[in-house]
C-alpha atoms as a PDB file:
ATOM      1  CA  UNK A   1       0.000   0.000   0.000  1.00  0.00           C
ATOM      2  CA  UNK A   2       2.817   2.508   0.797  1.00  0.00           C
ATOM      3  CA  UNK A   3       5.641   0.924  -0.705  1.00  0.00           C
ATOM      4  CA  UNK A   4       3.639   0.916  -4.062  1.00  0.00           C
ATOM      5  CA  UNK A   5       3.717   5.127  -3.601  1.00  0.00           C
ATOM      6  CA  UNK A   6       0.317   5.498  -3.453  1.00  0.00           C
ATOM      7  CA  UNK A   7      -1.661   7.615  -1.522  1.00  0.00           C
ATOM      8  CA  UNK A   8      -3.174   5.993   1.438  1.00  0.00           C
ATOM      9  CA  UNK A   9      -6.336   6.778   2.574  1.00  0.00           C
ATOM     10  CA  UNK A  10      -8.228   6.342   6.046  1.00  0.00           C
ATOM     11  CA  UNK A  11     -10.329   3.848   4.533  1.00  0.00           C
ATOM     12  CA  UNK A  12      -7.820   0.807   2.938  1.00  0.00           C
ATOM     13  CA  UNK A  13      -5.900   1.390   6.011  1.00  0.00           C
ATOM     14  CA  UNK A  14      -9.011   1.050   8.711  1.00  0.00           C
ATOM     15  CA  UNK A  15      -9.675  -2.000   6.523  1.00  0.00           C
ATOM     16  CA  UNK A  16      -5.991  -3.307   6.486  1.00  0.00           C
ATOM     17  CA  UNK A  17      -5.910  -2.891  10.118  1.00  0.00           C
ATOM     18  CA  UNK A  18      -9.052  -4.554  10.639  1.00  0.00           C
ATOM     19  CA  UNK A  19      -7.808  -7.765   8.754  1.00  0.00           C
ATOM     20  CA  UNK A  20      -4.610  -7.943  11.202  1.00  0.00           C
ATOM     21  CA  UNK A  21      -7.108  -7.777  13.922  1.00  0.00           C
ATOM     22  CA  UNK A  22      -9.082 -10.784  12.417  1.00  0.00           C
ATOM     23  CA  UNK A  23      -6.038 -12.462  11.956  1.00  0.00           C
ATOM     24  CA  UNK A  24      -4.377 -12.226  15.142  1.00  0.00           C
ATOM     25  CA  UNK A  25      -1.634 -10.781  13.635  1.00  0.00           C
ATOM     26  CA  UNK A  26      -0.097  -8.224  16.341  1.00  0.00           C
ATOM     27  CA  UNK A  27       3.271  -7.649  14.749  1.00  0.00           C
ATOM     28  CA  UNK A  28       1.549  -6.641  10.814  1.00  0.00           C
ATOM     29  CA  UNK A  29      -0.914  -4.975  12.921  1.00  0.00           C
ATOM     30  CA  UNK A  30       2.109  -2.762  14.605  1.00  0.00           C
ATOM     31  CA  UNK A  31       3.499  -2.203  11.032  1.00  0.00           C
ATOM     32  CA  UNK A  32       0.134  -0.401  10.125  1.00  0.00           C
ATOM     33  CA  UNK A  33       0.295   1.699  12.601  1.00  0.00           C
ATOM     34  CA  UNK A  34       3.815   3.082  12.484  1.00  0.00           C
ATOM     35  CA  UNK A  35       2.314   3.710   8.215  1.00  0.00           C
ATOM     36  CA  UNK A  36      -0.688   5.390   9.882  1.00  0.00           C
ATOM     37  CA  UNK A  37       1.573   7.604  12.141  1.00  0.00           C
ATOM     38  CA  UNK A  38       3.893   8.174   8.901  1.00  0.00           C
ATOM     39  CA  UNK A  39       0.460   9.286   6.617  1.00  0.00           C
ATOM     40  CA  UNK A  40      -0.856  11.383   9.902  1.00  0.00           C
ATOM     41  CA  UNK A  41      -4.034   9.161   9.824  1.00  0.00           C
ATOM     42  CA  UNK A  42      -3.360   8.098  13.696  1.00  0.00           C
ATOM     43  CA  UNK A  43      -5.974   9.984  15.122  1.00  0.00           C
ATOM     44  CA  UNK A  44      -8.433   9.567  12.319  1.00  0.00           C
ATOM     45  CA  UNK A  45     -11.588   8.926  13.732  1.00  0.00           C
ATOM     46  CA  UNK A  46     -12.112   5.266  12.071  1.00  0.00           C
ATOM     47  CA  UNK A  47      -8.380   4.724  11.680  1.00  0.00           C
ATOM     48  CA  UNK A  48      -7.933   5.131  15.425  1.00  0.00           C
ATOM     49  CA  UNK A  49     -10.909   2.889  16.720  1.00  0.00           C
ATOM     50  CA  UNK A  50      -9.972   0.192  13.811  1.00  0.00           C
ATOM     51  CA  UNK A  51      -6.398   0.507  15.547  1.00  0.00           C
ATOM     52  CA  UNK A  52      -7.599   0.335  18.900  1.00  0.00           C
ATOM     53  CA  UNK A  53      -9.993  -3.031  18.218  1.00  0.00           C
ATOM     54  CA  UNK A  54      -6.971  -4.630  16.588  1.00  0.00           C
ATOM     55  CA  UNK A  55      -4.867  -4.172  19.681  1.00  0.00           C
ATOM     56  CA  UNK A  56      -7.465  -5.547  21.661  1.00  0.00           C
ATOM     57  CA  UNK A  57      -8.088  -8.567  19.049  1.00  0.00           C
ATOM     58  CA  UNK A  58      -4.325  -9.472  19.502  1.00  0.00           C
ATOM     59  CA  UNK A  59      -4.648  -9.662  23.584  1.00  0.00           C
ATOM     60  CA  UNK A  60      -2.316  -5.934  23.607  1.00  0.00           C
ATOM     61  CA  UNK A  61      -4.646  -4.451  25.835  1.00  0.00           C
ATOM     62  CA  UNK A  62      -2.227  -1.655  26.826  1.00  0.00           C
ATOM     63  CA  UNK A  63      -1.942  -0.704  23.185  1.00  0.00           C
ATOM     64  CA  UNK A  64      -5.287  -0.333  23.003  1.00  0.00           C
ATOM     65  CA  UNK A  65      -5.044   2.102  26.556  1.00  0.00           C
ATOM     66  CA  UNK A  66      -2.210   3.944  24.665  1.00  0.00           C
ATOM     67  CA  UNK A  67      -3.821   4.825  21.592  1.00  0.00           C
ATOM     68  CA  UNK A  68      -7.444   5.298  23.301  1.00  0.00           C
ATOM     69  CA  UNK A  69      -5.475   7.905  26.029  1.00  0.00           C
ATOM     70  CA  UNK A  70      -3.683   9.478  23.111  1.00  0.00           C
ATOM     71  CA  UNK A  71      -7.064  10.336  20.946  1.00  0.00           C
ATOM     72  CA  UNK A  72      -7.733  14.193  20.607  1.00  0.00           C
ATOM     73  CA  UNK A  73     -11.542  12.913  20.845  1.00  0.00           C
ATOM     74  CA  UNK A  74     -13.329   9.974  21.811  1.00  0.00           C
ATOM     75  CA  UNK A  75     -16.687   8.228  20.497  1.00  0.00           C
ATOM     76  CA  UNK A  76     -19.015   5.604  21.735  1.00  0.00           C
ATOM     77  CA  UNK A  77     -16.954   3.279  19.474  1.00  0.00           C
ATOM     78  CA  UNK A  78     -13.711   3.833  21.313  1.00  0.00           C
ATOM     79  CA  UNK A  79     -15.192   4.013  24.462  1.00  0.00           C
ATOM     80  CA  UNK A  80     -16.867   0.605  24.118  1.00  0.00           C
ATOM     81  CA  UNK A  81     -14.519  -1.192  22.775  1.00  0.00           C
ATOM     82  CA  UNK A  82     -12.119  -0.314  25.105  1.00  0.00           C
ATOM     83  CA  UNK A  83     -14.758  -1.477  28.001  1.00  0.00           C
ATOM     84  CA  UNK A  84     -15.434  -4.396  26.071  1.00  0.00           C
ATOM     85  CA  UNK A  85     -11.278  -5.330  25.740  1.00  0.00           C
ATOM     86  CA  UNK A  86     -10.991  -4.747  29.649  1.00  0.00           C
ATOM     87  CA  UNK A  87     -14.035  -7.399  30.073  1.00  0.00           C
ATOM     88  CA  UNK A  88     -13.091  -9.710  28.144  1.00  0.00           C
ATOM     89  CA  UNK A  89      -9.688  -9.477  29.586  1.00  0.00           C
ATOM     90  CA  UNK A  90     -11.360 -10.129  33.036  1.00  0.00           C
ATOM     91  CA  UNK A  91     -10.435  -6.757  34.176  1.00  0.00           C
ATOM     92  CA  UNK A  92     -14.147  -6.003  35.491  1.00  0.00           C
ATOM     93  CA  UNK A  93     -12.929  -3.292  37.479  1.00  0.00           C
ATOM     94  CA  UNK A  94     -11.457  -1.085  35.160  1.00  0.00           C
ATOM     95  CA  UNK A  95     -14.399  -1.508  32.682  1.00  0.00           C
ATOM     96  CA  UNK A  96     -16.488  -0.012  34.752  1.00  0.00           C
ATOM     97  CA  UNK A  97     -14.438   2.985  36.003  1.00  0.00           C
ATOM     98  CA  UNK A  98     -14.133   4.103  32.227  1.00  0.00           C
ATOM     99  CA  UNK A  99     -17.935   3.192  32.081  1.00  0.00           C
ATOM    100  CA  UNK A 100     -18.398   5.424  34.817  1.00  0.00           C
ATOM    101  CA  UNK A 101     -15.687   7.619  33.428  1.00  0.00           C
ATOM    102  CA  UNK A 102     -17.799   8.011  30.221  1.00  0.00           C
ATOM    103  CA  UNK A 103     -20.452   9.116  31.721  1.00  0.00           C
ATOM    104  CA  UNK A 104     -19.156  11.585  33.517  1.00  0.00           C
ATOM    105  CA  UNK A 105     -17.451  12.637  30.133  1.00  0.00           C
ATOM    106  CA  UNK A 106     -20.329  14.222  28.886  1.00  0.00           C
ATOM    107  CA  UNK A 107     -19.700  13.747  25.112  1.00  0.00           C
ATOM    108  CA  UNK A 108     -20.877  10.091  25.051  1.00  0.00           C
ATOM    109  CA  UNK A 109     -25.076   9.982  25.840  1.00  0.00           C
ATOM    110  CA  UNK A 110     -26.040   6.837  27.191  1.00  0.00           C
END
């Protein structure tokens, strides 16, 4: 996609990202993102929550905290699927302090 000098787009890169998710694969997903940093697509909107599922699809749960603490702005996508990594994780606790730190938030509505 880069190497081929064309212009990447938030799109084929959300969808790139995605697929390393699917696949598990933590260290192609990690690529991506150093080409979404290099494109300034990081903090895309759907570029950052695709990045932040994939980290939590490959069990790199603090990846996921590092990009989701690093996002200018944060949606109900990024906010649940953060909650959702923590559960599923087992880390009950934490899911609910962001739950309860969403709310308090104000730009979510629940």
């Amino acid at each position: 996609m880069v190497d081929s000098g064309d212009e990447t787009d938030s799109v084929a890169l959300a969808t790139a990202v995605g697929a390393c998710g699917m696949l598990k694969s933590l260290q192609q997903g990690r690529k991506l993102h150093r080409v979404a940093k290099k494109c300034g697509l990081e903090y895309d909107a759907l570029v950052s929550n695709t990045l932040l599922k994939m980290y939590i699809d490959c069990g790199s749960i603090k990846d996921a905290r590092a990009i989701f603490d690093r996002m200018p702005s944060k949606d109900v996508i990024s906010w649940t699927a953060l909650i959702n990594g923590y559960v599923k994780k087992g880390g009950f606790n934490e899911g609910l302090k962001l739950f309860r730190q969403m709310n308090m938030d104000g730009s979510v509505k629940t």
